[in-house]
N, C-alpha and C. Protein backbone atom coordinates (compact mmCIF):
# COMPACT_ATOMS: atom_id res chain seq x y z
N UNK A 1 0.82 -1.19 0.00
CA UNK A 1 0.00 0.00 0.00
C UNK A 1 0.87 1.26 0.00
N UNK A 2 2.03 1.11 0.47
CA UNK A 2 2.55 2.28 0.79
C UNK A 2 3.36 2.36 -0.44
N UNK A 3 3.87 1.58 -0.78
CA UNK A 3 4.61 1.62 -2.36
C UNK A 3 3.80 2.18 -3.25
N UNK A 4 2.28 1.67 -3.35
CA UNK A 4 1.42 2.42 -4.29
C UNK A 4 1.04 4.30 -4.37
N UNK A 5 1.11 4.12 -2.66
CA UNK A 5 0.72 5.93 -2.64
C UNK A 5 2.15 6.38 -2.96
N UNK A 6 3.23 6.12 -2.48
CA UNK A 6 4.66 6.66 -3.37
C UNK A 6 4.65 6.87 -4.96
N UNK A 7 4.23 5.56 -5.12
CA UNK A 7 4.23 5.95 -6.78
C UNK A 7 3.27 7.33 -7.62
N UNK A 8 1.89 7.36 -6.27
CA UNK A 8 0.61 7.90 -6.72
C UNK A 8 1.39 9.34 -6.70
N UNK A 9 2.26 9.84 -5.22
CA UNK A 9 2.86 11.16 -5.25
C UNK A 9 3.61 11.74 -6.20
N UNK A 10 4.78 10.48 -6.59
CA UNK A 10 5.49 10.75 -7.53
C UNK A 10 5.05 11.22 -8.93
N UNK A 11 4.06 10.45 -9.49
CA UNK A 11 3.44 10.68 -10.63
C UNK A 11 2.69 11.85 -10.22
N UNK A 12 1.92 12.34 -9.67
CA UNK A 12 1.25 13.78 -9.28
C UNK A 12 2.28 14.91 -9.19
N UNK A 13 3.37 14.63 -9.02
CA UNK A 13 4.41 15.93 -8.92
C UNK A 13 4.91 15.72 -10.27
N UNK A 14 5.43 14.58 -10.75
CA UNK A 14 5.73 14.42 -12.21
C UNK A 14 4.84 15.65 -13.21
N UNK A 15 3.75 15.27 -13.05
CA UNK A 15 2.61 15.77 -13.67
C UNK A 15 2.54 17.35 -13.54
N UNK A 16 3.16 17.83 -12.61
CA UNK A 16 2.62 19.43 -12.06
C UNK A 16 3.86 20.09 -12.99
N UNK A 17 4.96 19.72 -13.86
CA UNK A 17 6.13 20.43 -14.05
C UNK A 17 5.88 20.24 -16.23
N UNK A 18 6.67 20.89 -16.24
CA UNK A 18 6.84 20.36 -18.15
C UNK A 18 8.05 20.13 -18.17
N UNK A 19 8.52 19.97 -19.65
CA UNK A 19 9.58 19.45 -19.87
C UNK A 19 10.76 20.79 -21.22
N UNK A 20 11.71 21.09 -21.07
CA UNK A 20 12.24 21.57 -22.10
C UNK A 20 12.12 20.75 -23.67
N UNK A 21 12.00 21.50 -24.65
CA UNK A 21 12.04 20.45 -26.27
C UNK A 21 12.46 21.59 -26.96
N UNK A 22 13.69 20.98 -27.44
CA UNK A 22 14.71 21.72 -28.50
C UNK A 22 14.02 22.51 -29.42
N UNK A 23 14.15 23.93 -29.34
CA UNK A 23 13.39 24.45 -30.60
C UNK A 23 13.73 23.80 -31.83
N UNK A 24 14.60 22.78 -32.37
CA UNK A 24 14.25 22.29 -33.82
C UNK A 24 13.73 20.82 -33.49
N UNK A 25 13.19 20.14 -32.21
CA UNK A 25 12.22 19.06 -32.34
C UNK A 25 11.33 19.85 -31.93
N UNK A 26 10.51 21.04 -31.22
CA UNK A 26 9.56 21.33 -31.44
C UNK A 26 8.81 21.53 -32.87
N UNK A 27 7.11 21.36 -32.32
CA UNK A 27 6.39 21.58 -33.69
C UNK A 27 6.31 23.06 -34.12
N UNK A 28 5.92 23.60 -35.08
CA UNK A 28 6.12 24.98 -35.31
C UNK A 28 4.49 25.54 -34.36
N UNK A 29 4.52 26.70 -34.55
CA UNK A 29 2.96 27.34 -33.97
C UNK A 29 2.81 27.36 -35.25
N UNK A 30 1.38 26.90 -35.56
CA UNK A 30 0.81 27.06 -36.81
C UNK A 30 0.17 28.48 -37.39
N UNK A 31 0.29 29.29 -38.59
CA UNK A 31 0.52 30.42 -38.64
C UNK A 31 -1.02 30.81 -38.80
N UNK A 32 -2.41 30.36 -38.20
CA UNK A 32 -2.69 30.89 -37.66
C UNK A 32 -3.00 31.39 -36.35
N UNK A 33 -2.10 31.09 -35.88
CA UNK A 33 -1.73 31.76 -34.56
C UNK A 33 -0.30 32.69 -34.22
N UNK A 34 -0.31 32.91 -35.18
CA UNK A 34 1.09 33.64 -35.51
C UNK A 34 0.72 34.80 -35.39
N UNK A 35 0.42 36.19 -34.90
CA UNK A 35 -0.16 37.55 -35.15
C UNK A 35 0.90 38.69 -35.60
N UNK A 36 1.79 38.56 -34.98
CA UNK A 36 2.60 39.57 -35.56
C UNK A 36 4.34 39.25 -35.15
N UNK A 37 4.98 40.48 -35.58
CA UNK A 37 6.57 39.72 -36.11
C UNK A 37 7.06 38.78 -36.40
N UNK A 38 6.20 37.99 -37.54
CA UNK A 38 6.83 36.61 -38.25
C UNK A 38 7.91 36.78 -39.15
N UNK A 39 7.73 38.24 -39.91
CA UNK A 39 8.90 38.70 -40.72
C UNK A 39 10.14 38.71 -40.11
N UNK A 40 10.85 38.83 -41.40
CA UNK A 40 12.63 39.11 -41.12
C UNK A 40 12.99 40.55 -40.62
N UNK A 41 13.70 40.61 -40.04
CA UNK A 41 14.51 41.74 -39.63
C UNK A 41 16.11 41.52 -38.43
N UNK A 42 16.27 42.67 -38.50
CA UNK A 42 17.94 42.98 -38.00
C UNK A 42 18.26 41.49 -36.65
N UNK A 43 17.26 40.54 -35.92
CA UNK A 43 17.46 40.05 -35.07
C UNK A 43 16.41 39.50 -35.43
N UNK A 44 16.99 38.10 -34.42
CA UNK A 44 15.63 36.86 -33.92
C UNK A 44 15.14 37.12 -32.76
N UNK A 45 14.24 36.61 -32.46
CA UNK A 45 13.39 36.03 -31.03
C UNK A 45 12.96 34.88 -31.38
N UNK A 46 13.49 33.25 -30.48
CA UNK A 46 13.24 32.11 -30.43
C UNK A 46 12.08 31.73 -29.48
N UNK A 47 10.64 31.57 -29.60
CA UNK A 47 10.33 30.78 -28.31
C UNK A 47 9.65 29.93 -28.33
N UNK A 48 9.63 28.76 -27.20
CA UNK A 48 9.39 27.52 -27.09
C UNK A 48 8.82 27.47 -26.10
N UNK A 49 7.70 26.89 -26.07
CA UNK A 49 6.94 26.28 -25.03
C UNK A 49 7.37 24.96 -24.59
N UNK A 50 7.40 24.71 -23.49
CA UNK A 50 8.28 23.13 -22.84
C UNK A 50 6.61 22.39 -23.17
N UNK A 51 7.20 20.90 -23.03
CA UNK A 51 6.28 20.05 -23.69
C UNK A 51 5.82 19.32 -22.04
N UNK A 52 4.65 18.61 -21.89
CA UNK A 52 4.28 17.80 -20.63
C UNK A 52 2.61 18.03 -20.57
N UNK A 53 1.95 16.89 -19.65
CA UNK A 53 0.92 17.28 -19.21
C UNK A 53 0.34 18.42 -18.47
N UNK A 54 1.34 18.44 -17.48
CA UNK A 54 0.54 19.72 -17.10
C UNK A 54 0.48 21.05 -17.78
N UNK A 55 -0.94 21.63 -17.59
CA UNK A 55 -1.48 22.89 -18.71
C UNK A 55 -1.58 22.38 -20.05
N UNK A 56 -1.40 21.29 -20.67
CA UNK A 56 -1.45 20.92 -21.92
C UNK A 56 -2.96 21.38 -22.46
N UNK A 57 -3.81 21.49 -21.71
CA UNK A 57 -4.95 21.67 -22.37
C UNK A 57 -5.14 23.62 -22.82
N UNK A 58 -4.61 23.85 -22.02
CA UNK A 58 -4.55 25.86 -22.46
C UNK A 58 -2.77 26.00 -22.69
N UNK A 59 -3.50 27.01 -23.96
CA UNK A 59 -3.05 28.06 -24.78
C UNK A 59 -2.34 29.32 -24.31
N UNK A 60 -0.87 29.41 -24.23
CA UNK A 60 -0.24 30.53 -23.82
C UNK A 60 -0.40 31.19 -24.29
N UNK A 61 -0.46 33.24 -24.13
CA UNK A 61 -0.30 34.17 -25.56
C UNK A 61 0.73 34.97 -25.34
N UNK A 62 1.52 35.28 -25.81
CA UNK A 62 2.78 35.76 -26.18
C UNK A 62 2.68 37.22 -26.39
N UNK A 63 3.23 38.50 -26.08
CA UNK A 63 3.39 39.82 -26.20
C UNK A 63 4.96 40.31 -26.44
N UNK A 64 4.97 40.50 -27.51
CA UNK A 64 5.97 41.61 -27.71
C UNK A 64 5.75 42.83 -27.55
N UNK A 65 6.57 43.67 -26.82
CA UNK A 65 6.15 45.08 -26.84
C UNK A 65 4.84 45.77 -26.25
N UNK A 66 3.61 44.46 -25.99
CA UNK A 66 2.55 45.25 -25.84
C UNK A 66 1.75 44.12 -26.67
N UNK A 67 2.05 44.35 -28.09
CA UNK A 67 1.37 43.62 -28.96
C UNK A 67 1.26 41.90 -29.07
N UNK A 68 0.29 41.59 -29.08
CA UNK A 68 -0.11 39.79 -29.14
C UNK A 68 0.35 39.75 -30.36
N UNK A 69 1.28 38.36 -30.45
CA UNK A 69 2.31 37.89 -31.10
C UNK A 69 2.39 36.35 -31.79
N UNK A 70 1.88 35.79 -30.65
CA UNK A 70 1.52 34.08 -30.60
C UNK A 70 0.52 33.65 -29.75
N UNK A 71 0.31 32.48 -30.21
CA UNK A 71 -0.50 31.92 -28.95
C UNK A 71 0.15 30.20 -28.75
N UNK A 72 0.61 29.67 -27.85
CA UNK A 72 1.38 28.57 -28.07
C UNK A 72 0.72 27.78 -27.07
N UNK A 73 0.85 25.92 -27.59
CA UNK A 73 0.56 24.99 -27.67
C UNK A 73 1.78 24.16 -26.72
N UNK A 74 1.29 23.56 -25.94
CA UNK A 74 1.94 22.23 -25.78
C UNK A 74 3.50 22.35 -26.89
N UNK A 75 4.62 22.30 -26.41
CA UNK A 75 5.47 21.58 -27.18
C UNK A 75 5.90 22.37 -28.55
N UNK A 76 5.40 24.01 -28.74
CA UNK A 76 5.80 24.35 -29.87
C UNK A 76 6.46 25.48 -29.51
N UNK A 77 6.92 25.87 -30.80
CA UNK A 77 7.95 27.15 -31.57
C UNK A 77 7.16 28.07 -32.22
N UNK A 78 8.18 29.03 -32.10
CA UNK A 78 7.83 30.05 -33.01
C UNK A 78 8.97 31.06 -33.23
N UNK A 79 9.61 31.74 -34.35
CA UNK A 79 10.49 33.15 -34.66
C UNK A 79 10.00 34.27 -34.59
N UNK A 80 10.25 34.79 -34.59
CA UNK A 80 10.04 36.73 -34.79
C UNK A 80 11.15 37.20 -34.81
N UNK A 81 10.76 37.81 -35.78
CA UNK A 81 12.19 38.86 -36.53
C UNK A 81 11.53 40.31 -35.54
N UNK A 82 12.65 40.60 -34.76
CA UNK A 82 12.52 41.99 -33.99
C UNK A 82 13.62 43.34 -34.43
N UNK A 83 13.48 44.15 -34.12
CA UNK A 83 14.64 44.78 -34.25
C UNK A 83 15.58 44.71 -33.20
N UNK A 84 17.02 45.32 -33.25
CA UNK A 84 17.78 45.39 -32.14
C UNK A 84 17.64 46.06 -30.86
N UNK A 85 17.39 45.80 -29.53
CA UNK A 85 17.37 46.67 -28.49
C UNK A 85 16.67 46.38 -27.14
N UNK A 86 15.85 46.97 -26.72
CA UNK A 86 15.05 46.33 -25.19
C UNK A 86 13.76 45.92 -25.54
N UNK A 87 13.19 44.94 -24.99
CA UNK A 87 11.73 44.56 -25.46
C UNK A 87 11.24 44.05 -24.35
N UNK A 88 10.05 44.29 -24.06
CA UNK A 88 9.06 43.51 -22.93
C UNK A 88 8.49 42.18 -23.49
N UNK A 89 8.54 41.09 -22.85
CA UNK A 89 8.09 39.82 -23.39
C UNK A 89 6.82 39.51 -22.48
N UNK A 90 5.95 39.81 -22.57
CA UNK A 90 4.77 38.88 -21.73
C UNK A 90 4.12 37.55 -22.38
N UNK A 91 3.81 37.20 -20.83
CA UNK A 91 3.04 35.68 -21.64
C UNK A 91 1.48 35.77 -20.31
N UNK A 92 0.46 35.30 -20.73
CA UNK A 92 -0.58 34.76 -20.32
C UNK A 92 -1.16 33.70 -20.65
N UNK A 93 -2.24 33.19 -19.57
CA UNK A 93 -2.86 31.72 -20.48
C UNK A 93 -3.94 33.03 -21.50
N UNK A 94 -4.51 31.96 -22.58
CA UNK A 94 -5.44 32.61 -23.30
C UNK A 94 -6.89 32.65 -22.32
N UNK A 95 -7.78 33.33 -23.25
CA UNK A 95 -8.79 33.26 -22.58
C UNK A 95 -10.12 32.02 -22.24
N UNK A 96 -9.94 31.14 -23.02
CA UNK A 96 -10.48 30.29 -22.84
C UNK A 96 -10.18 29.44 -21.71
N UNK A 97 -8.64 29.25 -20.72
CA UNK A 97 -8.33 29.07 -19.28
C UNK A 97 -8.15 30.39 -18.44
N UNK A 98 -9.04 31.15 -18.57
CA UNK A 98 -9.39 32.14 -17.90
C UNK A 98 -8.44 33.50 -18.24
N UNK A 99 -7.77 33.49 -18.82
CA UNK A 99 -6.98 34.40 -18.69
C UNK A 99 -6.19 35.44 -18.15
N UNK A 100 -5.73 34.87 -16.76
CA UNK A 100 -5.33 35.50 -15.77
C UNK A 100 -3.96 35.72 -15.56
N UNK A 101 -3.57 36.45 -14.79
CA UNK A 101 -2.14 36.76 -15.11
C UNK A 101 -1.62 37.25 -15.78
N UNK A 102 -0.46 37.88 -15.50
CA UNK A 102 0.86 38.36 -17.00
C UNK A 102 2.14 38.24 -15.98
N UNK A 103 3.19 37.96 -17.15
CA UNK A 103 4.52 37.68 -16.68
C UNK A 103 5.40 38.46 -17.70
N UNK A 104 6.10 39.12 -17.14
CA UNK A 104 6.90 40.20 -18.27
C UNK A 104 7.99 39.88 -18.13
N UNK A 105 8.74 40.20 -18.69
CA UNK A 105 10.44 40.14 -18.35
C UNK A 105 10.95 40.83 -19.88
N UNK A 106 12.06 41.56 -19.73
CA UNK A 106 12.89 42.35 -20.33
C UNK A 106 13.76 41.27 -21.21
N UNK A 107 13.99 41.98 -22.19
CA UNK A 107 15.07 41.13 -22.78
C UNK A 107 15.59 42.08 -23.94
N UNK A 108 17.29 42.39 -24.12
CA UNK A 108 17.90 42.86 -24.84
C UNK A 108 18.29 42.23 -25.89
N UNK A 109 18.04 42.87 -27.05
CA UNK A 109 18.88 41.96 -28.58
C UNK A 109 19.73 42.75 -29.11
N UNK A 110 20.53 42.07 -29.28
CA UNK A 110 21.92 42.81 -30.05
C UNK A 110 21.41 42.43 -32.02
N UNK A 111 22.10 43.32 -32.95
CA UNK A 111 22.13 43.46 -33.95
C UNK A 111 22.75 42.38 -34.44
N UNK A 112 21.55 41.08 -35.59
CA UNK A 112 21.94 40.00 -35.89
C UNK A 112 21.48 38.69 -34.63
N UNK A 113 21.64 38.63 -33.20
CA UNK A 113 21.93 38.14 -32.86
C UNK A 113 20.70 37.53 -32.57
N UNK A 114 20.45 35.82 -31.91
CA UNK A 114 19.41 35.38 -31.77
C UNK A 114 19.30 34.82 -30.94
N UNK A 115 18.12 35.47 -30.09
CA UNK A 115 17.87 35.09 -28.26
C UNK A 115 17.07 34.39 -28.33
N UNK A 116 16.90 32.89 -27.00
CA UNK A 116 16.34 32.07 -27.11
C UNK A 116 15.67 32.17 -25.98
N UNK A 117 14.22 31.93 -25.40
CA UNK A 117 13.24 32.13 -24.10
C UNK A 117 12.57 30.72 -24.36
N UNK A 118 12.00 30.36 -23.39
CA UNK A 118 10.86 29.27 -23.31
C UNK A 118 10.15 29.63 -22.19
N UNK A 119 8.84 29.59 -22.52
CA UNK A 119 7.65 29.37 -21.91
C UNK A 119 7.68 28.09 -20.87
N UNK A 120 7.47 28.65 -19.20
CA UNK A 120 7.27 26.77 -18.72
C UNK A 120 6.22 27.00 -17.91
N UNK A 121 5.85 25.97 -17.10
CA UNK A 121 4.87 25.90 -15.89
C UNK A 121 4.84 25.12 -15.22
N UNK A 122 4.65 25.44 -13.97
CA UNK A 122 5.28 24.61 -12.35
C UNK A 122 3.83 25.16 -11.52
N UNK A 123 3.21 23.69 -11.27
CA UNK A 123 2.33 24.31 -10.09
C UNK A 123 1.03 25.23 -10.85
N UNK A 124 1.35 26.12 -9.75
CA UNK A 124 -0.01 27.15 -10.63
C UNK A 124 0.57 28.68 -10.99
N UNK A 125 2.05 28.32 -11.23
CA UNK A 125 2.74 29.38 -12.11
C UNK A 125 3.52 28.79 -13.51
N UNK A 126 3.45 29.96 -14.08
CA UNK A 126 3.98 30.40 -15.47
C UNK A 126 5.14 31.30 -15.58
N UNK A 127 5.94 31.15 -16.43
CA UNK A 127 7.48 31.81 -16.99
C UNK A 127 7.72 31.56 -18.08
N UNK A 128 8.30 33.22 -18.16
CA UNK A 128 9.08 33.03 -20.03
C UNK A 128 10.66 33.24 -19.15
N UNK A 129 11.45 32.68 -19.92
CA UNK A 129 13.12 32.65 -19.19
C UNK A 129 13.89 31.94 -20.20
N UNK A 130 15.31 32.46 -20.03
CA UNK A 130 16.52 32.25 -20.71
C UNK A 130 16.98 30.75 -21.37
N UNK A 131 17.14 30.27 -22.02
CA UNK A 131 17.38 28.91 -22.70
C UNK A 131 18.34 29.14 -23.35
N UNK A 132 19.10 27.42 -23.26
CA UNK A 132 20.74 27.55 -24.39
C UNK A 132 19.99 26.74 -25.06
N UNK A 133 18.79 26.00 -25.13
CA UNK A 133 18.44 24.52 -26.09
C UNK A 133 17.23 25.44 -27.36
């Protein structure tokens, strides 16, 4: 009995976290959900949503600058061509899981260069943050 509720905990905390997935085995965000900066320009923005059960059923949305950008899935990617300099990144769930929250964080791009973020979730929080994968 007690082996079973171990396993039952383990798998319930398993469950509460996601997983990192390489932006080139992620799936792409499909472009209609793509809203804005899909084009090319002076710099990238990489982001990836980590893959797992938990939250799999809602839809992150993505802000550059202010402006809705993406809306991401379980396990996917997406580019945006930005220009060089400071940018606000927010993420929320969409509105169909209520849409609560925002999480911002700053992020600088240098000219050419291409910054990588992922989307994760732990519990009953959300983050966009720094990635080498």
């Amino acid at each position: 009995m007690k082996l079973i509720v171990g396993a039952l905990a383990v798998a319930l905390i398993a469950g509460c976290a996601t997983s990192p997935v390489p932006a080139d085995k992620a799936d792409p965000v499909p472009s209609n959900r793509l809203y804005a900066f899909s084009g090319k320009s002076e710099s990238q923005l990489v982001v990836t949503r980590d893959s797992g059960l938990y939250g799999s059923g809602c839809n992150y949305r993505l802000y550059i600058d202010g402006t809705l950008s993406a809306e991401f899935a379980s396990g996917e990617v997406a580019r945006f061509g930005v220009k060089a300099g400071k940018h606000i990144l927010g993420i929320k769930p969409s509105a169909a899981c209520g849409g609560w929250g925002l999480v911002e964080r700053e992020v600088d791009v240098k000219t050419g260069e291409t910054v990588r973020r992922r989307i994760t979730l732990s519990g009953d929080n959300f983050d966009i943050s720094p990635t080498a994968i």
